[in-house]
PDB file of N, CA and C in Angstrom:
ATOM      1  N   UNK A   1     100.552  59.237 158.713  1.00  0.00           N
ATOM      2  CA  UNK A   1     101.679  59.990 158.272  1.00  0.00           C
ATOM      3  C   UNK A   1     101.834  59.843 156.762  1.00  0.00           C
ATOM      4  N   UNK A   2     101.732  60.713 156.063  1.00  0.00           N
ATOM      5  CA  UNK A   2     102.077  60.837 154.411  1.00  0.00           C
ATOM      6  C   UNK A   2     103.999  60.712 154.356  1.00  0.00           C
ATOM      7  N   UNK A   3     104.003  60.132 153.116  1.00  0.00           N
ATOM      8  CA  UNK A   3     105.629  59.359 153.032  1.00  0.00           C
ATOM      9  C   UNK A   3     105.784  60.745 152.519  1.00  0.00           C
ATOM     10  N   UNK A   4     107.213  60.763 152.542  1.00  0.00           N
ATOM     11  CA  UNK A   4     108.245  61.994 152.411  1.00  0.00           C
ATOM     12  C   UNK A   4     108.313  61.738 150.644  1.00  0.00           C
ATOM     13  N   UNK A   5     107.649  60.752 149.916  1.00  0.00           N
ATOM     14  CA  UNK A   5     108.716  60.299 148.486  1.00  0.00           C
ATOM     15  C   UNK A   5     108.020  61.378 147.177  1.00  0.00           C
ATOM     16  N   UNK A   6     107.199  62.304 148.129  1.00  0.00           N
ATOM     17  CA  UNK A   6     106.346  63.319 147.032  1.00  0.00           C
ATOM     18  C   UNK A   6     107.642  64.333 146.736  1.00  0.00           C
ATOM     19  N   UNK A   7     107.958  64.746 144.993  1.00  0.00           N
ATOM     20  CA  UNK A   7     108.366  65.661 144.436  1.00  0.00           C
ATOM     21  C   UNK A   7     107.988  67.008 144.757  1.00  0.00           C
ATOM     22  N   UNK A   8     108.707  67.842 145.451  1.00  0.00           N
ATOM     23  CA  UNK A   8     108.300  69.345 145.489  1.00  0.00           C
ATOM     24  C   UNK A   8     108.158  69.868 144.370  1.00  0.00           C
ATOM     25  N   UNK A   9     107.534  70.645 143.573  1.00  0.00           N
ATOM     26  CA  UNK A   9     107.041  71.283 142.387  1.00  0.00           C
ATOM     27  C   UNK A   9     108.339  72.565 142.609  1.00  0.00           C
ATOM     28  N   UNK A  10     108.807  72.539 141.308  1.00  0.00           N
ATOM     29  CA  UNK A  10     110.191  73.474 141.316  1.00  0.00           C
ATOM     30  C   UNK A  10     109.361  75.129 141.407  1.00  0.00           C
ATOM     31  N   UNK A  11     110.153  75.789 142.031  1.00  0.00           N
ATOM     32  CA  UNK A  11     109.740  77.258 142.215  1.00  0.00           C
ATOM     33  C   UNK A  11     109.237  78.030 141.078  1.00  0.00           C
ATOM     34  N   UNK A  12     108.245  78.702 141.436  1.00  0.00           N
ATOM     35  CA  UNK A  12     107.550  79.527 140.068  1.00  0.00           C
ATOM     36  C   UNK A  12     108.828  80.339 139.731  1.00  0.00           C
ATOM     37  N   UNK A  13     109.472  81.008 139.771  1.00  0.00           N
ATOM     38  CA  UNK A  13     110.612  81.375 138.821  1.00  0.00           C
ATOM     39  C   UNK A  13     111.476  80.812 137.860  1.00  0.00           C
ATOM     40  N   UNK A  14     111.445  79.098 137.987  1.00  0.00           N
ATOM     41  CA  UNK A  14     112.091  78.383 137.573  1.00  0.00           C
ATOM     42  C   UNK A  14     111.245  78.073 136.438  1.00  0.00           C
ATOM     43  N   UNK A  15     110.112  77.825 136.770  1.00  0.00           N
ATOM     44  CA  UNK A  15     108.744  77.624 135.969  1.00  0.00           C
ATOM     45  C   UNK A  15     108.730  78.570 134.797  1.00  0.00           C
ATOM     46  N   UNK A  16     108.578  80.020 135.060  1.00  0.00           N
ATOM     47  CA  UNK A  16     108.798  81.011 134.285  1.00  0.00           C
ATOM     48  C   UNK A  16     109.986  81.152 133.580  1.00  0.00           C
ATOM     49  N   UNK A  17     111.134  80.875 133.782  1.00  0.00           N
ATOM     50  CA  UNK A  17     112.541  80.773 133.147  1.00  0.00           C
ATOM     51  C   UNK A  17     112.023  79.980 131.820  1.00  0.00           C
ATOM     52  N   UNK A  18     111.570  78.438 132.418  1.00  0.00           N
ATOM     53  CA  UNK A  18     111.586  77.437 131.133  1.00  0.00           C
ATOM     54  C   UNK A  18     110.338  77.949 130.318  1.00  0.00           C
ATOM     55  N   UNK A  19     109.609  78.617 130.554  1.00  0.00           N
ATOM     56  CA  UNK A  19     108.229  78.541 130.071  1.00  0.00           C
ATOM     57  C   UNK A  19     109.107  79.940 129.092  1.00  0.00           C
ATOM     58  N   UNK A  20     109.600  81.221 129.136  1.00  0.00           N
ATOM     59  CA  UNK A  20     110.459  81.709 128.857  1.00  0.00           C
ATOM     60  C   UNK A  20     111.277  81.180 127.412  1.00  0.00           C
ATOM     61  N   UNK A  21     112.412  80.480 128.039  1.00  0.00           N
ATOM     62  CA  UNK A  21     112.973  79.986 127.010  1.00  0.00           C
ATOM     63  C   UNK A  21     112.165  79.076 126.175  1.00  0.00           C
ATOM     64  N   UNK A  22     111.508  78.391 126.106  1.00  0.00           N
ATOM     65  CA  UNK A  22     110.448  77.551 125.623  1.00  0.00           C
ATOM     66  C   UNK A  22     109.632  78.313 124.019  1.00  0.00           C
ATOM     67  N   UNK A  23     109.211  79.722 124.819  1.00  0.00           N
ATOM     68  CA  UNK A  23     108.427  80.687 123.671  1.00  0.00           C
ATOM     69  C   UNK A  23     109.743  81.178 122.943  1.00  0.00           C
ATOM     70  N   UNK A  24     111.168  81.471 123.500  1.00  0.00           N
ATOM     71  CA  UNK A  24     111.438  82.019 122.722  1.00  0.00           C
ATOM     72  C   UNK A  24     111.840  80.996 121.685  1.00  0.00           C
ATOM     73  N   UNK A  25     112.549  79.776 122.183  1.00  0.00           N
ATOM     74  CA  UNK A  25     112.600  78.675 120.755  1.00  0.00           C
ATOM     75  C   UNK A  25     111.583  78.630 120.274  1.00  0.00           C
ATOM     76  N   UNK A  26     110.353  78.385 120.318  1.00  0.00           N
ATOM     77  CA  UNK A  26     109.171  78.245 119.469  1.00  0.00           C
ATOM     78  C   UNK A  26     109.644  79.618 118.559  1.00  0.00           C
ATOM     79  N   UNK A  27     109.498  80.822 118.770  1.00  0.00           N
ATOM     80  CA  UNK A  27     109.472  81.867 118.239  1.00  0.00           C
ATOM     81  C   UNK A  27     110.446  82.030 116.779  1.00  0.00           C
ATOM     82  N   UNK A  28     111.940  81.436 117.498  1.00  0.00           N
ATOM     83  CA  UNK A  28     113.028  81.353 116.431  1.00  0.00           C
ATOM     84  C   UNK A  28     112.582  80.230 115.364  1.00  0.00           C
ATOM     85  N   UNK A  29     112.336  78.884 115.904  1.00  0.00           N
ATOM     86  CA  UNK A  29     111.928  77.847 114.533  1.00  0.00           C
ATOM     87  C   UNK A  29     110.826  78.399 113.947  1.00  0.00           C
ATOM     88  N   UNK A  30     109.834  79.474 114.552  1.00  0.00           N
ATOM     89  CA  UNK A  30     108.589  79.584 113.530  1.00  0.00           C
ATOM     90  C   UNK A  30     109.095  81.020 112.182  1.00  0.00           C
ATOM     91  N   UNK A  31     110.189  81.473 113.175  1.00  0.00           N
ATOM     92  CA  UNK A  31     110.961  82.510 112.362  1.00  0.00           C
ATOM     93  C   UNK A  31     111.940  81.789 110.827  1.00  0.00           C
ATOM     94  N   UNK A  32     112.652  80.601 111.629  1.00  0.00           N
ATOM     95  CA  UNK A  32     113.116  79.849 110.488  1.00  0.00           C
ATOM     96  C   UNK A  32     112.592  79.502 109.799  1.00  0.00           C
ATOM     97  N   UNK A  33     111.172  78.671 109.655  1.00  0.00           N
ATOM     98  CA  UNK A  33     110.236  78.499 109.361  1.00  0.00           C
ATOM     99  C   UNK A  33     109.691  79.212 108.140  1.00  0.00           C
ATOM    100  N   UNK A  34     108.867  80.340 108.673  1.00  0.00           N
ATOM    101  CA  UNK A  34     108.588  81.575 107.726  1.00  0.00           C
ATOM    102  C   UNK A  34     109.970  81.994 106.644  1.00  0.00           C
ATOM    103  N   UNK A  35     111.169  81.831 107.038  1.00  0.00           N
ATOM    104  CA  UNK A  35     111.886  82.844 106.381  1.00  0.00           C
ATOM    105  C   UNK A  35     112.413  81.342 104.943  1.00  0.00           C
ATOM    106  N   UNK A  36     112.958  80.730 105.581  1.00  0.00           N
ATOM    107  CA  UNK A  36     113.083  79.468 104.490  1.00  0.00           C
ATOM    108  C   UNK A  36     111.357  79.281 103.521  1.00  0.00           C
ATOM    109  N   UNK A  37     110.637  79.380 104.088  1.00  0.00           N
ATOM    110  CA  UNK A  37     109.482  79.324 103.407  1.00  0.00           C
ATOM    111  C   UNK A  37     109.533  80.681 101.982  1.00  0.00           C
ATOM    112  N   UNK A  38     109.499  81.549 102.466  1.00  0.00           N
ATOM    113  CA  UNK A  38     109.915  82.653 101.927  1.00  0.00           C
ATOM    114  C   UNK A  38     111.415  82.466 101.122  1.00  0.00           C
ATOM    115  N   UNK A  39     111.992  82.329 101.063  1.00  0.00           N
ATOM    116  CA  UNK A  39     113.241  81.648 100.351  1.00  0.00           C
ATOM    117  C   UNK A  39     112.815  80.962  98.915  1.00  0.00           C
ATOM    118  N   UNK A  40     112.175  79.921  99.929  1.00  0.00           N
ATOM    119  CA  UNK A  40     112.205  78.152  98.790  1.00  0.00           C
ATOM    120  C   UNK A  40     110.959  79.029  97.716  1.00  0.00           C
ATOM    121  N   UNK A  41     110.278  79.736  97.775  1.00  0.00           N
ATOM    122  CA  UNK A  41     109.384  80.307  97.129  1.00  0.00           C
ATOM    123  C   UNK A  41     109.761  81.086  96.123  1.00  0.00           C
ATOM    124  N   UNK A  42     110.710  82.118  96.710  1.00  0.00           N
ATOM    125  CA  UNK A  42     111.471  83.015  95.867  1.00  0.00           C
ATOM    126  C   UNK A  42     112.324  82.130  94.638  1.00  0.00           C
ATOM    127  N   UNK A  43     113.155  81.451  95.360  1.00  0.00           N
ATOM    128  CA  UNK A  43     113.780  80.649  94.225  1.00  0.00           C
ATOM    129  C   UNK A  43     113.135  79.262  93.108  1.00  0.00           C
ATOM    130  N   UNK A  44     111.739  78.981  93.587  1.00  0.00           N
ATOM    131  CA  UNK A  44     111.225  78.262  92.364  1.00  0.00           C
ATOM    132  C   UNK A  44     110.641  79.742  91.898  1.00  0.00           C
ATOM    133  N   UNK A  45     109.909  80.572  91.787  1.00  0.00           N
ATOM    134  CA  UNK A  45     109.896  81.954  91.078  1.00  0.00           C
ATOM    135  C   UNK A  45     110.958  82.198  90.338  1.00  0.00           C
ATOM    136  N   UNK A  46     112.066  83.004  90.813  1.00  0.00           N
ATOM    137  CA  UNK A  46     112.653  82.715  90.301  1.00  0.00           C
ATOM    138  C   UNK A  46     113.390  81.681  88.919  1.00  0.00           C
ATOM    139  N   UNK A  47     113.183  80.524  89.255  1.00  0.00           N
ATOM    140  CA  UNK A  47     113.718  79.561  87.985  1.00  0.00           C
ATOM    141  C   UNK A  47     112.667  79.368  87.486  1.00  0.00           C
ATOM    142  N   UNK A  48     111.310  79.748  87.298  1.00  0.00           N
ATOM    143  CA  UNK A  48     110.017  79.606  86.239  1.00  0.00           C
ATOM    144  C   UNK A  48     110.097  80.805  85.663  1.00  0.00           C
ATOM    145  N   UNK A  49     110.155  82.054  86.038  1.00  0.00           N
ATOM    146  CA  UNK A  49     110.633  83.320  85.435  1.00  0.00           C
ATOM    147  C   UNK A  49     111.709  83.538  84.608  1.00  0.00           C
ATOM    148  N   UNK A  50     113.120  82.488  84.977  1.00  0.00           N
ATOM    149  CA  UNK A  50     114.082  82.181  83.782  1.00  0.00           C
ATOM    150  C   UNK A  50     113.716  81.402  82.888  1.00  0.00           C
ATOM    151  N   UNK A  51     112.686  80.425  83.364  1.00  0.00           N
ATOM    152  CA  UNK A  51     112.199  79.803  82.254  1.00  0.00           C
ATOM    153  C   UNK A  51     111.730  80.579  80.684  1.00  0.00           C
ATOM    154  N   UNK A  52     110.660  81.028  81.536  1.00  0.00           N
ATOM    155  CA  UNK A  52     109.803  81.726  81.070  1.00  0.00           C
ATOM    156  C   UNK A  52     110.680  83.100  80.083  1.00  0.00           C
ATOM    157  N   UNK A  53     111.487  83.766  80.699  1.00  0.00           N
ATOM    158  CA  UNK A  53     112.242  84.589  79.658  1.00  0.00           C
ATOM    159  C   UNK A  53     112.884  83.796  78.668  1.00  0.00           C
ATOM    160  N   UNK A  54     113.518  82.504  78.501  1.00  0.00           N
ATOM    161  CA  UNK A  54     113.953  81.919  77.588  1.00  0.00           C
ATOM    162  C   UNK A  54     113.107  81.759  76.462  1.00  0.00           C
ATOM    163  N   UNK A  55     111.519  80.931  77.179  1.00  0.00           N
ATOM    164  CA  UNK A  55     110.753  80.404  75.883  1.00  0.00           C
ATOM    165  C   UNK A  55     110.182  82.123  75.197  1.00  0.00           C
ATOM    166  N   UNK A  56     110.132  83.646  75.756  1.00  0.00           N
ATOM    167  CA  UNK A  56     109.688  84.775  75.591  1.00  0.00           C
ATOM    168  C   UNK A  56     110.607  84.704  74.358  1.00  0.00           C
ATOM    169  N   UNK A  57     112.075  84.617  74.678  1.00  0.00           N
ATOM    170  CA  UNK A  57     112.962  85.151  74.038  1.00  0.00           C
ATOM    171  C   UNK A  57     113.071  84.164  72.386  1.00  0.00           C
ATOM    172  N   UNK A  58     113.033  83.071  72.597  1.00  0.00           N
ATOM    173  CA  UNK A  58     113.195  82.156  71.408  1.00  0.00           C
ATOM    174  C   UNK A  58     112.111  82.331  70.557  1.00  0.00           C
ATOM    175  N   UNK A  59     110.805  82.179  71.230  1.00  0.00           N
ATOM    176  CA  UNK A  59     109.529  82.699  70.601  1.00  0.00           C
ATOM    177  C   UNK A  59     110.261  84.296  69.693  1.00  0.00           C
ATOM    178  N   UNK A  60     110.240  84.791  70.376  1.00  0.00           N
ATOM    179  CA  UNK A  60     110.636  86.560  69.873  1.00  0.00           C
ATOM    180  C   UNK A  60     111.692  86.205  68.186  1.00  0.00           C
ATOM    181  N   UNK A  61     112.212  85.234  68.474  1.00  0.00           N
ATOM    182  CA  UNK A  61     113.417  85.628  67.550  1.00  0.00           C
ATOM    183  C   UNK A  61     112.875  84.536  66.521  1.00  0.00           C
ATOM    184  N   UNK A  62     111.768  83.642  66.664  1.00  0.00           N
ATOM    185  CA  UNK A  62     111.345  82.606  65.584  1.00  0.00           C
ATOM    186  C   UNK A  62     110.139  83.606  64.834  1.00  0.00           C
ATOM    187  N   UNK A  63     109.561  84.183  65.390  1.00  0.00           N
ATOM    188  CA  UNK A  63     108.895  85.497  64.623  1.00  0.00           C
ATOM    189  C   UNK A  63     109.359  86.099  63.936  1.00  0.00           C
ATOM    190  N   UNK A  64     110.700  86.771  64.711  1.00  0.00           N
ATOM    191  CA  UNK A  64     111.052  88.067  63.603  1.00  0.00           C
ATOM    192  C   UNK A  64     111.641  86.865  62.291  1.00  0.00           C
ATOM    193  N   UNK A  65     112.174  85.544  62.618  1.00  0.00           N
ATOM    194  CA  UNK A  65     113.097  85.127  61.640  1.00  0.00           C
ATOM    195  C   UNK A  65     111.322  84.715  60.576  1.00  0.00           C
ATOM    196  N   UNK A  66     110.219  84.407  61.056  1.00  0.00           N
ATOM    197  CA  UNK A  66     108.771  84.260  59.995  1.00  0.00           C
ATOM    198  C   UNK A  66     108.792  85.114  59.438  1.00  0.00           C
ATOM    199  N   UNK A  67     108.482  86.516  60.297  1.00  0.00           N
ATOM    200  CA  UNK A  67     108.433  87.779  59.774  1.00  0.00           C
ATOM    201  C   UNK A  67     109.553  88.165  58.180  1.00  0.00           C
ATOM    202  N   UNK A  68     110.640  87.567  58.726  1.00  0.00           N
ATOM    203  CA  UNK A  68     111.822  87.990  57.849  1.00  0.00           C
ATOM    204  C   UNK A  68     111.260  87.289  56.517  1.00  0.00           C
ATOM    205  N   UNK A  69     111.104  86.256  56.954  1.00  0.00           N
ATOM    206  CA  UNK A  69     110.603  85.373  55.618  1.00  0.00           C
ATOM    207  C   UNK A  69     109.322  85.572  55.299  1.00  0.00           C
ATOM    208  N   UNK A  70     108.636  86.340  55.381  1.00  0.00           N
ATOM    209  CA  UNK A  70     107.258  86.930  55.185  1.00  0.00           C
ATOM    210  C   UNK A  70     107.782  87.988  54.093  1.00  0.00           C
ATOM    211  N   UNK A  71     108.414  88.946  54.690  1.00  0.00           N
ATOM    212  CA  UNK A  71     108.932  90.052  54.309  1.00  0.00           C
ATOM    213  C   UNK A  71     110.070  90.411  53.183  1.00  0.00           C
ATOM    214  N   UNK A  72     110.861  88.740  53.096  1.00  0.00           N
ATOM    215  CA  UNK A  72     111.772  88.892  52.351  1.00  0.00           C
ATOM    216  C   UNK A  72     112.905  89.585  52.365  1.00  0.00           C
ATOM    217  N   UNK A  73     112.838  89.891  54.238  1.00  0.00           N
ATOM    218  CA  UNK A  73     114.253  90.860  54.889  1.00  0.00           C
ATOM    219  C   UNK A  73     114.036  90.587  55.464  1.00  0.00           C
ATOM    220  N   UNK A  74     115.338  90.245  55.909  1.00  0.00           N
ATOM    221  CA  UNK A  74     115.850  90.143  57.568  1.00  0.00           C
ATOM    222  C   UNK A  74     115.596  91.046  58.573  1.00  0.00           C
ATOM    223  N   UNK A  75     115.816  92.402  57.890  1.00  0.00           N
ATOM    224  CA  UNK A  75     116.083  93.910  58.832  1.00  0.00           C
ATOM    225  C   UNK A  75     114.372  94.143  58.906  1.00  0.00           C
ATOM    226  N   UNK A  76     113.652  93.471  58.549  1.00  0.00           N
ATOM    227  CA  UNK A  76     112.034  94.299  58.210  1.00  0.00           C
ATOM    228  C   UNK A  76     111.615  93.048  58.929  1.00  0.00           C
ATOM    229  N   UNK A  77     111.725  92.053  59.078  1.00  0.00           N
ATOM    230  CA  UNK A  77     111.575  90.916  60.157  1.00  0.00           C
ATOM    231  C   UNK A  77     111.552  91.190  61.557  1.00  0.00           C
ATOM    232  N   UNK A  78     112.621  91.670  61.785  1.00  0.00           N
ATOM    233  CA  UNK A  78     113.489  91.976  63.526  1.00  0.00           C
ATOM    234  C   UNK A  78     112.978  92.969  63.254  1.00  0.00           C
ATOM    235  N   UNK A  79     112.677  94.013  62.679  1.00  0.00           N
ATOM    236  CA  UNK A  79     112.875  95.491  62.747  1.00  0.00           C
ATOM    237  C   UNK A  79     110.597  95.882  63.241  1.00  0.00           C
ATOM    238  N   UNK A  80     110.371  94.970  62.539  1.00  0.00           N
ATOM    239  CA  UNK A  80     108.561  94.345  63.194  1.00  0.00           C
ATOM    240  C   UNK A  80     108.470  94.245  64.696  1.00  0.00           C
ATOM    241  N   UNK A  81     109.620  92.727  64.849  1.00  0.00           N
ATOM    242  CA  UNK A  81     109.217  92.755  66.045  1.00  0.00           C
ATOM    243  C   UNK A  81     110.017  93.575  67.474  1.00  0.00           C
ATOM    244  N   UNK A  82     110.982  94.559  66.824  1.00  0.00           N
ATOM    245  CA  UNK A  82     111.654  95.602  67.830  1.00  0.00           C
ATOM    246  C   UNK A  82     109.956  96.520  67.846  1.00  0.00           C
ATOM    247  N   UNK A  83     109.424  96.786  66.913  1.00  0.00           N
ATOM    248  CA  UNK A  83     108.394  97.412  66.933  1.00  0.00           C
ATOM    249  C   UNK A  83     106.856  97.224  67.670  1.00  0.00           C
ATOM    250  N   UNK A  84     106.724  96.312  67.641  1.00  0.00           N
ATOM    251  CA  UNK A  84     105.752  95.368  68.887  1.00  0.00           C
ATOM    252  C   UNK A  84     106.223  95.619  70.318  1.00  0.00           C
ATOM    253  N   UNK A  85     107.722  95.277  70.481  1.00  0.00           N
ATOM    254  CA  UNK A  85     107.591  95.237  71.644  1.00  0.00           C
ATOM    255  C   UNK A  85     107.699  96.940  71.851  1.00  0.00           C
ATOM    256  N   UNK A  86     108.408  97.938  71.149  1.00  0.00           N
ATOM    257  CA  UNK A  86     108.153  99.009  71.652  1.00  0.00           C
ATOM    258  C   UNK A  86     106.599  99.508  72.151  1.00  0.00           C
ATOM    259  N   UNK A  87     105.667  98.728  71.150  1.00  0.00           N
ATOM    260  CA  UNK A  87     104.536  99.384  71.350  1.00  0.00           C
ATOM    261  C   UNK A  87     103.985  98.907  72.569  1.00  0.00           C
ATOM    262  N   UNK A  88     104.136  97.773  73.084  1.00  0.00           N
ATOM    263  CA  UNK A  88     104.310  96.999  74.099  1.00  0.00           C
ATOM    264  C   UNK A  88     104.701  97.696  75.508  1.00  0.00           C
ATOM    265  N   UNK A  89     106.045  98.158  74.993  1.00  0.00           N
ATOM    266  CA  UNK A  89     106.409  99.502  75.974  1.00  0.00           C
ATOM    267  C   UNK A  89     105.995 100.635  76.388  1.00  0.00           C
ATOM    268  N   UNK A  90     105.157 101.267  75.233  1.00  0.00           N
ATOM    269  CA  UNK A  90     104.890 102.494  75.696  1.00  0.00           C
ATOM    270  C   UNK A  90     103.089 102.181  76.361  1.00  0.00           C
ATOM    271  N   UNK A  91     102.730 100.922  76.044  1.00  0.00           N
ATOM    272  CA  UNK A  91     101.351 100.618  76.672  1.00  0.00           C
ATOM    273  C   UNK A  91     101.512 100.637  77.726  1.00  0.00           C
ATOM    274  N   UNK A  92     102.485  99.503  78.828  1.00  0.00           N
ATOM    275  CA  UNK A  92     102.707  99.034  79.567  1.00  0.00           C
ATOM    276  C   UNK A  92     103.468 100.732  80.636  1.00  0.00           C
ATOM    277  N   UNK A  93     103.750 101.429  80.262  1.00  0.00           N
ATOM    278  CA  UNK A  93     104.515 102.911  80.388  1.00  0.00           C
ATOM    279  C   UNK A  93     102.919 103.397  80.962  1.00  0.00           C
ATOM    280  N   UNK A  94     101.973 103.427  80.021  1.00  0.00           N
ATOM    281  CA  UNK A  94     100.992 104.642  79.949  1.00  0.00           C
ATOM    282  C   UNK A  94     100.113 103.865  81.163  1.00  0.00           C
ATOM    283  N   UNK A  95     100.507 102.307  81.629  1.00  0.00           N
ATOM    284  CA  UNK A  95      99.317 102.353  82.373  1.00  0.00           C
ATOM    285  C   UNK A  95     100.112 101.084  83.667  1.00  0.00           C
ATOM    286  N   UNK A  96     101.385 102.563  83.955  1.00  0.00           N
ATOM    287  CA  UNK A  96     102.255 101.744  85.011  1.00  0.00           C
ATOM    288  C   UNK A  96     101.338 101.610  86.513  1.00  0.00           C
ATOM    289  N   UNK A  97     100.667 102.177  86.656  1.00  0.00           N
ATOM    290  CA  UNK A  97     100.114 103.067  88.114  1.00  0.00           C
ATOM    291  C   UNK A  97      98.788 101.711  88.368  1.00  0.00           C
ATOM    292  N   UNK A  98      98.525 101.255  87.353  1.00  0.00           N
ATOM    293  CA  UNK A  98      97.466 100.101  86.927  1.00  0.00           C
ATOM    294  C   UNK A  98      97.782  98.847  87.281  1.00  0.00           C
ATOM    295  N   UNK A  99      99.088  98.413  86.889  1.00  0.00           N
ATOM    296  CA  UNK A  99      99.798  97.185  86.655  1.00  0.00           C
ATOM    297  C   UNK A  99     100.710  97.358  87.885  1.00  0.00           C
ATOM    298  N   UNK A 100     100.856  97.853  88.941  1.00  0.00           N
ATOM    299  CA  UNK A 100     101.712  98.586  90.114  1.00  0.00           C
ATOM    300  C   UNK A 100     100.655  97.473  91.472  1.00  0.00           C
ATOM    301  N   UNK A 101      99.927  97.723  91.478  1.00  0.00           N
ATOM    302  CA  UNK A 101      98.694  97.351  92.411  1.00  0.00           C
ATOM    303  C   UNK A 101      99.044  95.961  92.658  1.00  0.00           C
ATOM    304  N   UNK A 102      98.677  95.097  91.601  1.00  0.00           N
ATOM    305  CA  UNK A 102      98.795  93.770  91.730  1.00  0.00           C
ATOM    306  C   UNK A 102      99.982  92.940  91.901  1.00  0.00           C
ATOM    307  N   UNK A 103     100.757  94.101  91.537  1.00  0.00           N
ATOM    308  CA  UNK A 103     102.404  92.657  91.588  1.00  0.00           C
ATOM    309  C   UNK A 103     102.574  93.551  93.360  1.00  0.00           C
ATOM    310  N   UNK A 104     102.361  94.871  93.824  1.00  0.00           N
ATOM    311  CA  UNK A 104     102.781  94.894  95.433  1.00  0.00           C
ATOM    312  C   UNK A 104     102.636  93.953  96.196  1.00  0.00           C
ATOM    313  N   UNK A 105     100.851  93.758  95.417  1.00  0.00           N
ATOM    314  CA  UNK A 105      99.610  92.912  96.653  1.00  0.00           C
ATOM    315  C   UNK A 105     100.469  91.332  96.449  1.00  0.00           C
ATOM    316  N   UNK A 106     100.474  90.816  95.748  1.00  0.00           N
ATOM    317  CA  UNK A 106     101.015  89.941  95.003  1.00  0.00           C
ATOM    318  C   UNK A 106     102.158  89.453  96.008  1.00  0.00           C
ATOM    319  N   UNK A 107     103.211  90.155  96.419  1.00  0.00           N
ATOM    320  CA  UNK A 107     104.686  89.818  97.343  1.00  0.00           C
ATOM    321  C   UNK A 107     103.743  90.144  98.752  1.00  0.00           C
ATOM    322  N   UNK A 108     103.049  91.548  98.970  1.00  0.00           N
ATOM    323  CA  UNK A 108     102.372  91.620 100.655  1.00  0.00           C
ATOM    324  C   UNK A 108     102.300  89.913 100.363  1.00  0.00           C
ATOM    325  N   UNK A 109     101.197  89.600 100.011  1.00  0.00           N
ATOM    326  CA  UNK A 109     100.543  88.236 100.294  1.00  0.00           C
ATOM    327  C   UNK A 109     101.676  86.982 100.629  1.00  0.00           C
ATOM    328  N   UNK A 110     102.697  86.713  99.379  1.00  0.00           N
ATOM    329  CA  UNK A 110     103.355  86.131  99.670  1.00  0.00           C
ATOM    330  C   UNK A 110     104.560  85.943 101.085  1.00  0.00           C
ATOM    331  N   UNK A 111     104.763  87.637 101.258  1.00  0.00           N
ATOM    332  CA  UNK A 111     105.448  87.639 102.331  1.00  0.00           C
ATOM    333  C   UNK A 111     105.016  86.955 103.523  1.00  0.00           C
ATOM    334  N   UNK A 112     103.706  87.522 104.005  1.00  0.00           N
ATOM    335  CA  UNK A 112     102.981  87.302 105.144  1.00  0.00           C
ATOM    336  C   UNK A 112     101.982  85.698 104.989  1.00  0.00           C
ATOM    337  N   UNK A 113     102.255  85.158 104.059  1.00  0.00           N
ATOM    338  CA  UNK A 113     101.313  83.894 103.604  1.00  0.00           C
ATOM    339  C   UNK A 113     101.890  82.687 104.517  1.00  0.00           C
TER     340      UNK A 113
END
């Protein structure tokens, strides 16, 4: 006679319930996961890009102030480097469709990375 003290195996529906809820928590933390990932990314970007416009900007204005003193004007100093960056502008203008490609691919990647 086999003893009675064997565990019945809980019903396959029950099985499927937990197996169920199981994927869908996996699903949500890998969602949290991805999306905080995506976050914490954005925001060090972010604060290297503010960086980065600061040292653009101080640079910019220790030029025009060389320039000025090159030039022996102030207005012909700044007035140089308003002129750079326009030209800057209309480069960056003439060859938007160029420079478009890489910053899309650039976030695809990051998004899905």
């Amino acid at each position: 006679m086999e003893a009675n003290n064997k565990e019945t195996p809980p019903p396959i529906i029950d099985q499927l319930t937990q197996y169920a809820e199981l994927r869908f928590k996996l699903a949500k933390l890998r969602a949290i996961e991805g999306g905080t990932s995506i976050a914490a990314s954005i925001i060090a970007d972010v604060a290297v890009m503010m960086c980065m416009v600061l040292a653009f900007i101080f640079a910019s204005i220790t030029l025009a102030f060389f320039l000025a003193e090159v030039f022996n004007s102030d207005w012909k100093g700044f007035g140089c480097v308003a002129l750079i960056y326009l030209l800057i502008a209309i480069i960056v203008k003439a060859n938007k469709k160029m420079l478009e490609r890489p910053i899309v691919n650039g976030f695809i990647h990051k998004i899905f990375k």
